[in-house]
N, C-alpha and C. Protein backbone atom coordinates (compact mmCIF):
# COMPACT_ATOMS: atom_id res chain seq x y z
N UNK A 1 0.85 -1.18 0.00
CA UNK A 1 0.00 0.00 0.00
C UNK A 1 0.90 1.24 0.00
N UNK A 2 0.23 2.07 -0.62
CA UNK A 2 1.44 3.11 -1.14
C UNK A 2 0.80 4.78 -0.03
N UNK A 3 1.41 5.18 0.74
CA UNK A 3 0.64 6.29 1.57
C UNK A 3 0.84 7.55 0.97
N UNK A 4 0.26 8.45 0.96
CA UNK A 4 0.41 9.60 0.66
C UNK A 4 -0.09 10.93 1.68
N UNK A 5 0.39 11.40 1.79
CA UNK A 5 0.04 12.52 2.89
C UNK A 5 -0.87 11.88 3.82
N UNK A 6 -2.83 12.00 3.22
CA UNK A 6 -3.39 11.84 4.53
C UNK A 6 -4.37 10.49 3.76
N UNK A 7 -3.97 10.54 2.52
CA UNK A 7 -4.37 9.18 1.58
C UNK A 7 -3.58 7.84 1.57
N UNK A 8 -4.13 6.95 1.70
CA UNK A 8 -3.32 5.65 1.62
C UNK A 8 -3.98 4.81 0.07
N UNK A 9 -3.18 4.60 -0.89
CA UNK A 9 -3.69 4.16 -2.36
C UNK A 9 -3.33 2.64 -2.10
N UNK A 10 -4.50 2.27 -2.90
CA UNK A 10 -4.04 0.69 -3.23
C UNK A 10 -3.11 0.02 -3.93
N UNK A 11 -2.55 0.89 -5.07
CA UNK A 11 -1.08 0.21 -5.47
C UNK A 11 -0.12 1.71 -5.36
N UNK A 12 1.07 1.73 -5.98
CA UNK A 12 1.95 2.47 -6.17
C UNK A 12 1.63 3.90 -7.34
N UNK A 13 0.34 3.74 -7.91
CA UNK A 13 -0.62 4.74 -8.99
C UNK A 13 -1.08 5.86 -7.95
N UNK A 14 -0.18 6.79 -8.12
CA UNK A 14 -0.62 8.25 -7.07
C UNK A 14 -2.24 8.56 -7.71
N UNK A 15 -2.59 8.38 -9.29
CA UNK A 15 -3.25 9.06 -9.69
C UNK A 15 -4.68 8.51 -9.68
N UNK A 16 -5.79 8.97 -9.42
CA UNK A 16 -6.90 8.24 -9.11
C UNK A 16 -8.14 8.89 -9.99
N UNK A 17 -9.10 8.09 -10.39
CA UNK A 17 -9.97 8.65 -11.21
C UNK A 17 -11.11 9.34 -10.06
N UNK A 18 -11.48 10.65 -10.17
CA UNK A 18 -12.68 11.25 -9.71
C UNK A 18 -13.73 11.73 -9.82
N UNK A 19 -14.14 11.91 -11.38
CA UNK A 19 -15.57 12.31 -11.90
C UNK A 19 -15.43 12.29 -13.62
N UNK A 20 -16.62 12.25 -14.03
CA UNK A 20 -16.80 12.41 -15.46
C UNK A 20 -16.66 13.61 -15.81
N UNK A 21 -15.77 13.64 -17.16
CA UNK A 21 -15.25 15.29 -17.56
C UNK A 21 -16.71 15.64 -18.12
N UNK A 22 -17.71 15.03 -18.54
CA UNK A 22 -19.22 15.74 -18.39
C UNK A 22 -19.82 16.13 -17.02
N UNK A 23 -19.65 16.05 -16.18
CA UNK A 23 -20.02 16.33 -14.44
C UNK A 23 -19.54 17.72 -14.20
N UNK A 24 -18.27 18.45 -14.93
CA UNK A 24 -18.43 19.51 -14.55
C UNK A 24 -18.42 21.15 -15.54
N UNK A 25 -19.32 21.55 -15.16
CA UNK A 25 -19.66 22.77 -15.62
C UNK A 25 -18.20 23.72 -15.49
N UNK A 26 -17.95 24.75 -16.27
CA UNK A 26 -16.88 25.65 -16.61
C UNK A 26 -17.24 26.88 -15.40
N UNK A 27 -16.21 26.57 -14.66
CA UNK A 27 -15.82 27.44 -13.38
C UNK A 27 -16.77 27.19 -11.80
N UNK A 28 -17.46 26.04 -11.95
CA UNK A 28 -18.17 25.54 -11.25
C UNK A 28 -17.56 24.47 -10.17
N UNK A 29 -16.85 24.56 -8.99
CA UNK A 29 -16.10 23.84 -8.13
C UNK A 29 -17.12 22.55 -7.58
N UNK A 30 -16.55 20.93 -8.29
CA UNK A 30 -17.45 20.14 -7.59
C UNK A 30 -16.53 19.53 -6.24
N UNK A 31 -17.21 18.48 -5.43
CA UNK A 31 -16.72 18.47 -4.55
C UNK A 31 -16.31 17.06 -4.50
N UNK A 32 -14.75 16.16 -5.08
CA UNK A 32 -15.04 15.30 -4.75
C UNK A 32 -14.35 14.19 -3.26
N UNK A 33 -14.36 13.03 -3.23
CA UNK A 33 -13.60 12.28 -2.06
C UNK A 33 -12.56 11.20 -2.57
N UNK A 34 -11.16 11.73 -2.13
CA UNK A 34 -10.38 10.27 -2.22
C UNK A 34 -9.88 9.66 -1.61
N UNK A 35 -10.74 8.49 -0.81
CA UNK A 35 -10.37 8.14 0.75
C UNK A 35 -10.86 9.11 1.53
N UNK A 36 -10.29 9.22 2.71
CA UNK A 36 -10.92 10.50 3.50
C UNK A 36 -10.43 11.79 3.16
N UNK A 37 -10.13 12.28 2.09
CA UNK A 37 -9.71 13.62 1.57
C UNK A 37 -10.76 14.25 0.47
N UNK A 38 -11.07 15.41 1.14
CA UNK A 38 -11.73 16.22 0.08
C UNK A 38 -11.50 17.19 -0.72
N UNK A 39 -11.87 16.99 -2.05
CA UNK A 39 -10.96 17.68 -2.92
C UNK A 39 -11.76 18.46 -3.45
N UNK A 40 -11.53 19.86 -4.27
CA UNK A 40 -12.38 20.43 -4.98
C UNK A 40 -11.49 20.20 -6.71
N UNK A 41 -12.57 20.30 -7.12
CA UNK A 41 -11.81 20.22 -9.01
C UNK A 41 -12.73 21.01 -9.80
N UNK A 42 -12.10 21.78 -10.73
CA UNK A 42 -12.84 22.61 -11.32
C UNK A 42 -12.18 22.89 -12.22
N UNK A 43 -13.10 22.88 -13.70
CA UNK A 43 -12.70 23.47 -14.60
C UNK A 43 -12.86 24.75 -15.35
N UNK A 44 -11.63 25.51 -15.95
CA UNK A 44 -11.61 26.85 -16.38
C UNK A 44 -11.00 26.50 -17.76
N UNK A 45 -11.46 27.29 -18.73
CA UNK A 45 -10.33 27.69 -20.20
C UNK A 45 -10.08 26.27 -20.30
N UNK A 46 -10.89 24.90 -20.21
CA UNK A 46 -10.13 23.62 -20.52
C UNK A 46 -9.07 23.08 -20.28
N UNK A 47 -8.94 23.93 -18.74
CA UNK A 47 -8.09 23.39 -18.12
C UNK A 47 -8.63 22.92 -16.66
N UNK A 48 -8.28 21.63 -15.89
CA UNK A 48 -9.13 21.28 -14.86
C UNK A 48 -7.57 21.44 -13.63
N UNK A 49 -8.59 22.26 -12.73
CA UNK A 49 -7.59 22.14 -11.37
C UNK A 49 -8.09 21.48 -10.00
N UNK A 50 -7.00 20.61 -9.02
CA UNK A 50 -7.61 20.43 -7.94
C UNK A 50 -7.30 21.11 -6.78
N UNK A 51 -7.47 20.97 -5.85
CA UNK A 51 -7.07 21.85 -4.79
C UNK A 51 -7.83 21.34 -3.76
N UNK A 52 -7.25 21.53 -2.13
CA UNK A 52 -7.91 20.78 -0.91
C UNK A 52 -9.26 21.96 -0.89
N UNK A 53 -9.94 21.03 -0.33
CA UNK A 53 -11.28 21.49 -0.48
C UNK A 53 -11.71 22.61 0.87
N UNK A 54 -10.42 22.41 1.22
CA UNK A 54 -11.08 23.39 3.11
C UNK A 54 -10.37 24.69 2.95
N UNK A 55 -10.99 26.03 3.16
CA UNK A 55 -10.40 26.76 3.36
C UNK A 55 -9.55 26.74 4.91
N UNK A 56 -7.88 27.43 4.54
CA UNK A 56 -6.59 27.23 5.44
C UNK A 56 -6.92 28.18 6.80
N UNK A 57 -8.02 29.29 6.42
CA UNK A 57 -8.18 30.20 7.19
C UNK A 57 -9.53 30.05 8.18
N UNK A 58 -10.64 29.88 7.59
CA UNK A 58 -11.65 29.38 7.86
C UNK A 58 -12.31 27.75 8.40
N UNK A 59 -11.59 27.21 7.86
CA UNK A 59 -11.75 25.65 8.11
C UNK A 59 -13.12 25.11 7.56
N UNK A 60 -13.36 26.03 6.47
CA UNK A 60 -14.70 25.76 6.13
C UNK A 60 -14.83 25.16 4.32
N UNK A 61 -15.54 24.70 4.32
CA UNK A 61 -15.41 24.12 2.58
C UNK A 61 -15.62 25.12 1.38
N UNK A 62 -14.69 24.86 0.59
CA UNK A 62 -14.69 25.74 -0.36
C UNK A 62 -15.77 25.41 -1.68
N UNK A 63 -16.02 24.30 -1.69
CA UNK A 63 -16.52 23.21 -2.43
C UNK A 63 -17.91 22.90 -1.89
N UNK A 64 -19.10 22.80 -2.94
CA UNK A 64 -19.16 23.13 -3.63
C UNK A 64 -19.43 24.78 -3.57
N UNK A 65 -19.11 25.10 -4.78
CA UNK A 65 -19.00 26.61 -5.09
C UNK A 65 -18.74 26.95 -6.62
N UNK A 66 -18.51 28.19 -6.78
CA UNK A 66 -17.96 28.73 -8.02
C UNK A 66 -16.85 29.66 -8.05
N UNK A 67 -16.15 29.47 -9.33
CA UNK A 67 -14.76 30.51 -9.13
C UNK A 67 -15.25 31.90 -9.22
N UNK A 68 -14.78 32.90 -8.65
CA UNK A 68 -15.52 34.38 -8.74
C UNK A 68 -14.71 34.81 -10.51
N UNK A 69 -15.76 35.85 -10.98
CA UNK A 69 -14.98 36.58 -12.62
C UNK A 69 -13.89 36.32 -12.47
N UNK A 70 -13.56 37.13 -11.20
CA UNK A 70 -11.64 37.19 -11.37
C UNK A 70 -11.21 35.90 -11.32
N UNK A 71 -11.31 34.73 -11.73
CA UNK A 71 -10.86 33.11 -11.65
C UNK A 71 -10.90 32.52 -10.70
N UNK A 72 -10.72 32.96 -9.28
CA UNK A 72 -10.30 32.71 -8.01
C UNK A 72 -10.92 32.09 -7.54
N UNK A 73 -10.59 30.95 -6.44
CA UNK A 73 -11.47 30.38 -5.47
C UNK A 73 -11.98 31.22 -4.42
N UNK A 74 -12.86 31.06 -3.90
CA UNK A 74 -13.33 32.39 -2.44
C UNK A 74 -13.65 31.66 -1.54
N UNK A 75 -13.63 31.94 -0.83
CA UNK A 75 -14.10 31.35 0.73
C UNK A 75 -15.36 32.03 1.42
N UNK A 76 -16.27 31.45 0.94
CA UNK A 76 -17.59 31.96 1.36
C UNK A 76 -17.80 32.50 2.43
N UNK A 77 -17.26 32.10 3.47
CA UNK A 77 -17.33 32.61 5.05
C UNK A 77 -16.63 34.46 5.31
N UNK A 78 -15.28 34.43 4.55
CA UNK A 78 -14.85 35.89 5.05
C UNK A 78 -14.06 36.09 4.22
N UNK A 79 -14.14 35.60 3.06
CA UNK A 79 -13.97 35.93 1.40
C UNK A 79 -12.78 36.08 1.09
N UNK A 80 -11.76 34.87 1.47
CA UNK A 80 -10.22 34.71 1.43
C UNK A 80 -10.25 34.19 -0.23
N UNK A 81 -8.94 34.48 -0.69
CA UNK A 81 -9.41 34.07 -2.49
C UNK A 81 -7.80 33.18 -2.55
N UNK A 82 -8.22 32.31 -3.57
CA UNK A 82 -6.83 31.56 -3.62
C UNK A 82 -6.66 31.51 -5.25
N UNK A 83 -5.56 31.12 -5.72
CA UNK A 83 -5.56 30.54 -7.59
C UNK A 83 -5.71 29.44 -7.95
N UNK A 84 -6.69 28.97 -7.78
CA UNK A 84 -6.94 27.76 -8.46
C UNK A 84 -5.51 26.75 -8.99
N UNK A 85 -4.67 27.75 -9.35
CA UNK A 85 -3.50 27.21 -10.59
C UNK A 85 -2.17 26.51 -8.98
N UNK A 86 -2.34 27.11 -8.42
CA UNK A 86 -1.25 27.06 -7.59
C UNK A 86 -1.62 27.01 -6.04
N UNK A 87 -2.80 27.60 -5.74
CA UNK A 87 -3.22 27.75 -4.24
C UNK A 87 -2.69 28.57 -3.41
N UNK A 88 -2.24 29.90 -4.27
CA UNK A 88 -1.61 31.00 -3.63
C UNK A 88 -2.65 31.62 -2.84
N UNK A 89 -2.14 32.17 -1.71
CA UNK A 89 -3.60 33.47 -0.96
C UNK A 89 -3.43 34.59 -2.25
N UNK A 90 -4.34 34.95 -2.88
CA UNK A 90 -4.37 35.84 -3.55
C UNK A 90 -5.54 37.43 -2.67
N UNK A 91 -6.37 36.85 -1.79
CA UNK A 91 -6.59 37.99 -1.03
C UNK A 91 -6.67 37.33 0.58
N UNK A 92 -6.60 37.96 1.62
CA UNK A 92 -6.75 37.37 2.93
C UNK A 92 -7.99 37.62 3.51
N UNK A 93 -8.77 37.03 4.37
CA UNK A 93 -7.35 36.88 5.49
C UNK A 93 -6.56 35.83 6.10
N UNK A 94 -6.90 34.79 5.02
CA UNK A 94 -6.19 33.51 4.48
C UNK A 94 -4.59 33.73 4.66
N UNK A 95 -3.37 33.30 5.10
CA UNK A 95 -2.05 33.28 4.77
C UNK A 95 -1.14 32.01 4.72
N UNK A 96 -2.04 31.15 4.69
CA UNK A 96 -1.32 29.85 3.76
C UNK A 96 -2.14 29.51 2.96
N UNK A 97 -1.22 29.18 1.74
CA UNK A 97 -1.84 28.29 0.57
C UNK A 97 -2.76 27.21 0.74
N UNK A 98 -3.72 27.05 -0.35
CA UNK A 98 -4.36 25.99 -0.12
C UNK A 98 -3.25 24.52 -1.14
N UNK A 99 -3.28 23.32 -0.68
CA UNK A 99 -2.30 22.21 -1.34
C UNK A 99 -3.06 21.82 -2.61
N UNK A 100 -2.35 21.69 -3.77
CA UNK A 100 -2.91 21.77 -4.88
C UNK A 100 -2.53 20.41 -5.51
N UNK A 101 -2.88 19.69 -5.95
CA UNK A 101 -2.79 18.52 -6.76
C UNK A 101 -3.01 18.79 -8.41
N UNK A 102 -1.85 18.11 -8.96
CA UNK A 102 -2.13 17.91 -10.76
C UNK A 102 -3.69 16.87 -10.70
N UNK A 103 -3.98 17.61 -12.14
CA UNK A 103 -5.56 17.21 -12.72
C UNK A 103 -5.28 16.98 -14.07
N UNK A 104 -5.56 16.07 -14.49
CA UNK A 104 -5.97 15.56 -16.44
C UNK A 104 -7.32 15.37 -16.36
N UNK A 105 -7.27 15.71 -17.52
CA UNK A 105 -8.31 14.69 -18.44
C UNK A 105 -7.67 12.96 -18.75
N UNK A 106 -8.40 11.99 -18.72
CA UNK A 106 -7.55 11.04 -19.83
C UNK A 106 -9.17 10.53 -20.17
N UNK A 107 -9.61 10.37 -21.46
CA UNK A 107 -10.58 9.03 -21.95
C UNK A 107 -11.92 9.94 -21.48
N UNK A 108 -12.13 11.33 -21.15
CA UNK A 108 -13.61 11.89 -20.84
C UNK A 108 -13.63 11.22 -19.21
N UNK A 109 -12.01 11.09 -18.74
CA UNK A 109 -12.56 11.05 -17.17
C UNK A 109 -11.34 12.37 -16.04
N UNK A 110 -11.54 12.07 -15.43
CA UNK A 110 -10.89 13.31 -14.40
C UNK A 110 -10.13 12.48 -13.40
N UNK A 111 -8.58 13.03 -14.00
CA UNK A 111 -8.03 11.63 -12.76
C UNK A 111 -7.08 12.77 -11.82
N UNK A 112 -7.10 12.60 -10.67
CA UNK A 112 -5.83 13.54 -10.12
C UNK A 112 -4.71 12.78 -9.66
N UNK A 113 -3.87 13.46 -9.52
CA UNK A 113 -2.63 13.10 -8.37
C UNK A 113 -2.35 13.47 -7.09
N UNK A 114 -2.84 12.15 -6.48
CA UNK A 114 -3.25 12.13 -4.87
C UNK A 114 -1.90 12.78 -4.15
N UNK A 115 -0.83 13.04 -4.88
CA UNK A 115 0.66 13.65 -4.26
C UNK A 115 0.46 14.77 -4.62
N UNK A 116 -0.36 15.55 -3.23
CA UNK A 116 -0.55 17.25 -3.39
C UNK A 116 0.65 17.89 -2.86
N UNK A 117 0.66 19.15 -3.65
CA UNK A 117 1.91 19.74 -3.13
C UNK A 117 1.69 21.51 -2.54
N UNK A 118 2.34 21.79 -2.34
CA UNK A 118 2.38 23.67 -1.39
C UNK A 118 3.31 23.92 -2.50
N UNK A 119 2.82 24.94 -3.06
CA UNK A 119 3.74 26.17 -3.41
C UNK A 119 4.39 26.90 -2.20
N UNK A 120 5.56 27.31 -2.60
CA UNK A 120 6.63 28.42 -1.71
C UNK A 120 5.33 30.10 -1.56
N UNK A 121 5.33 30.69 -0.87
CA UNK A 121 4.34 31.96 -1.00
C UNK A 121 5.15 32.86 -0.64
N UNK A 122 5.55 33.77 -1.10
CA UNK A 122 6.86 34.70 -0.34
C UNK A 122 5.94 35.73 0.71
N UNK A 123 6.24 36.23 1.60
CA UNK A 123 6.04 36.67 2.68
C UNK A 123 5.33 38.35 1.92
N UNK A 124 6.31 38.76 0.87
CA UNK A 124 5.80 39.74 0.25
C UNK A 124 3.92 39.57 -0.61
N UNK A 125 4.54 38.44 -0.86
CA UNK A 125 2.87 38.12 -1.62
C UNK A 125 1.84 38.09 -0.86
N UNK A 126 1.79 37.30 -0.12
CA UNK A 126 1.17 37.34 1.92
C UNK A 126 0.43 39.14 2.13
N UNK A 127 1.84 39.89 2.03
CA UNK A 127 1.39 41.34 2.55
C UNK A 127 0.27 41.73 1.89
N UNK A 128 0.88 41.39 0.28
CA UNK A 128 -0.17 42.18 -0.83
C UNK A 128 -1.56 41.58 -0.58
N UNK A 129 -1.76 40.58 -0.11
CA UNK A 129 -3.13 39.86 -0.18
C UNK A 129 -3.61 40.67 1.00
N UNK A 130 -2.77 40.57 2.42
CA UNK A 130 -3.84 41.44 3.55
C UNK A 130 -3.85 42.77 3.06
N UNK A 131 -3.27 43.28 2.29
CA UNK A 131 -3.71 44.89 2.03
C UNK A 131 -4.57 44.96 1.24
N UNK A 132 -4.57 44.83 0.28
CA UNK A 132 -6.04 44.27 -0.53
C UNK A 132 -7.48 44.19 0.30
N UNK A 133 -7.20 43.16 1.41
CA UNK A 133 -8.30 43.01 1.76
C UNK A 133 -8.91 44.21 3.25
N UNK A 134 -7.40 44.72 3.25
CA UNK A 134 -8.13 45.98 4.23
C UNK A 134 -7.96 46.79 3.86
N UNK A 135 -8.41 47.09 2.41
CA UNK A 135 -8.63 48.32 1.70
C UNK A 135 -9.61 48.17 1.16
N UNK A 136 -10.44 46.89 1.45
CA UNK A 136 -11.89 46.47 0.69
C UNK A 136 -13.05 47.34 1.01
């Protein structure tokens, strides 16, 4: 059995199938489960991203939901925004990333890679997000 962070897989295949690429609507965050991990996946521009489904700040689910115009994930509760692409805080009052996992397509299905990872966030990027949001 092959472990992964808070996932344990049945063989040595990080990558796991999670929904039909017809299941999701364009910018529409569904919510799915792999093992006890909840993931959000969503597709933009034909491109599908995953990302942990809890907001870092809130502890609250991001999923289901929708990306706001500006692309972003939001956090319904006190409207922390992340990038979909990477899981940067893009506004606060969020200041860690959300862990982001690679997403394909293969065959009209949606498979991810259960080996999520953190982007680096520089401390400067951090600032720009709480100023932003207390200038709202």
């Amino acid at each position: 059995m092959h472990q992964v962070g808070l996932m344990s897989l049945e063989n040595d295949n990080p990558w796991v199938e999670v929904a039909d690429e017809a299941q999701l609507e364009d910018n529409k965050i569904k919510l799915v489960r792999v093992k006890d991990v909840k993931i959000g996946i969503v597709k933009r521009h034909g491109r599908i991203f995953a990302f942990s489904a809890m907001c870092t700040h809130a502890r609250i689910f991001l999923a289901p939901g929708r990306l706001g115009a500006d692309g972003l994930i939001e956090c319904p509760m006190h409207g922390a925004k992340f990038s979909p692409e990477d899981g940067a805080v893009r506004c606060a009052p969020a200041t860690e990333p959300l862990l982001v996992y690679d997403a394909k397509i293969l065959s009209g299905k949606i498979v991810v890679n259960c080996e999520g990872r953190l982007q680096a966030q520089s401390k400067e990027a951090v600032a720009s997000a709480w100023a932003k949001w207390t200038t709202q």
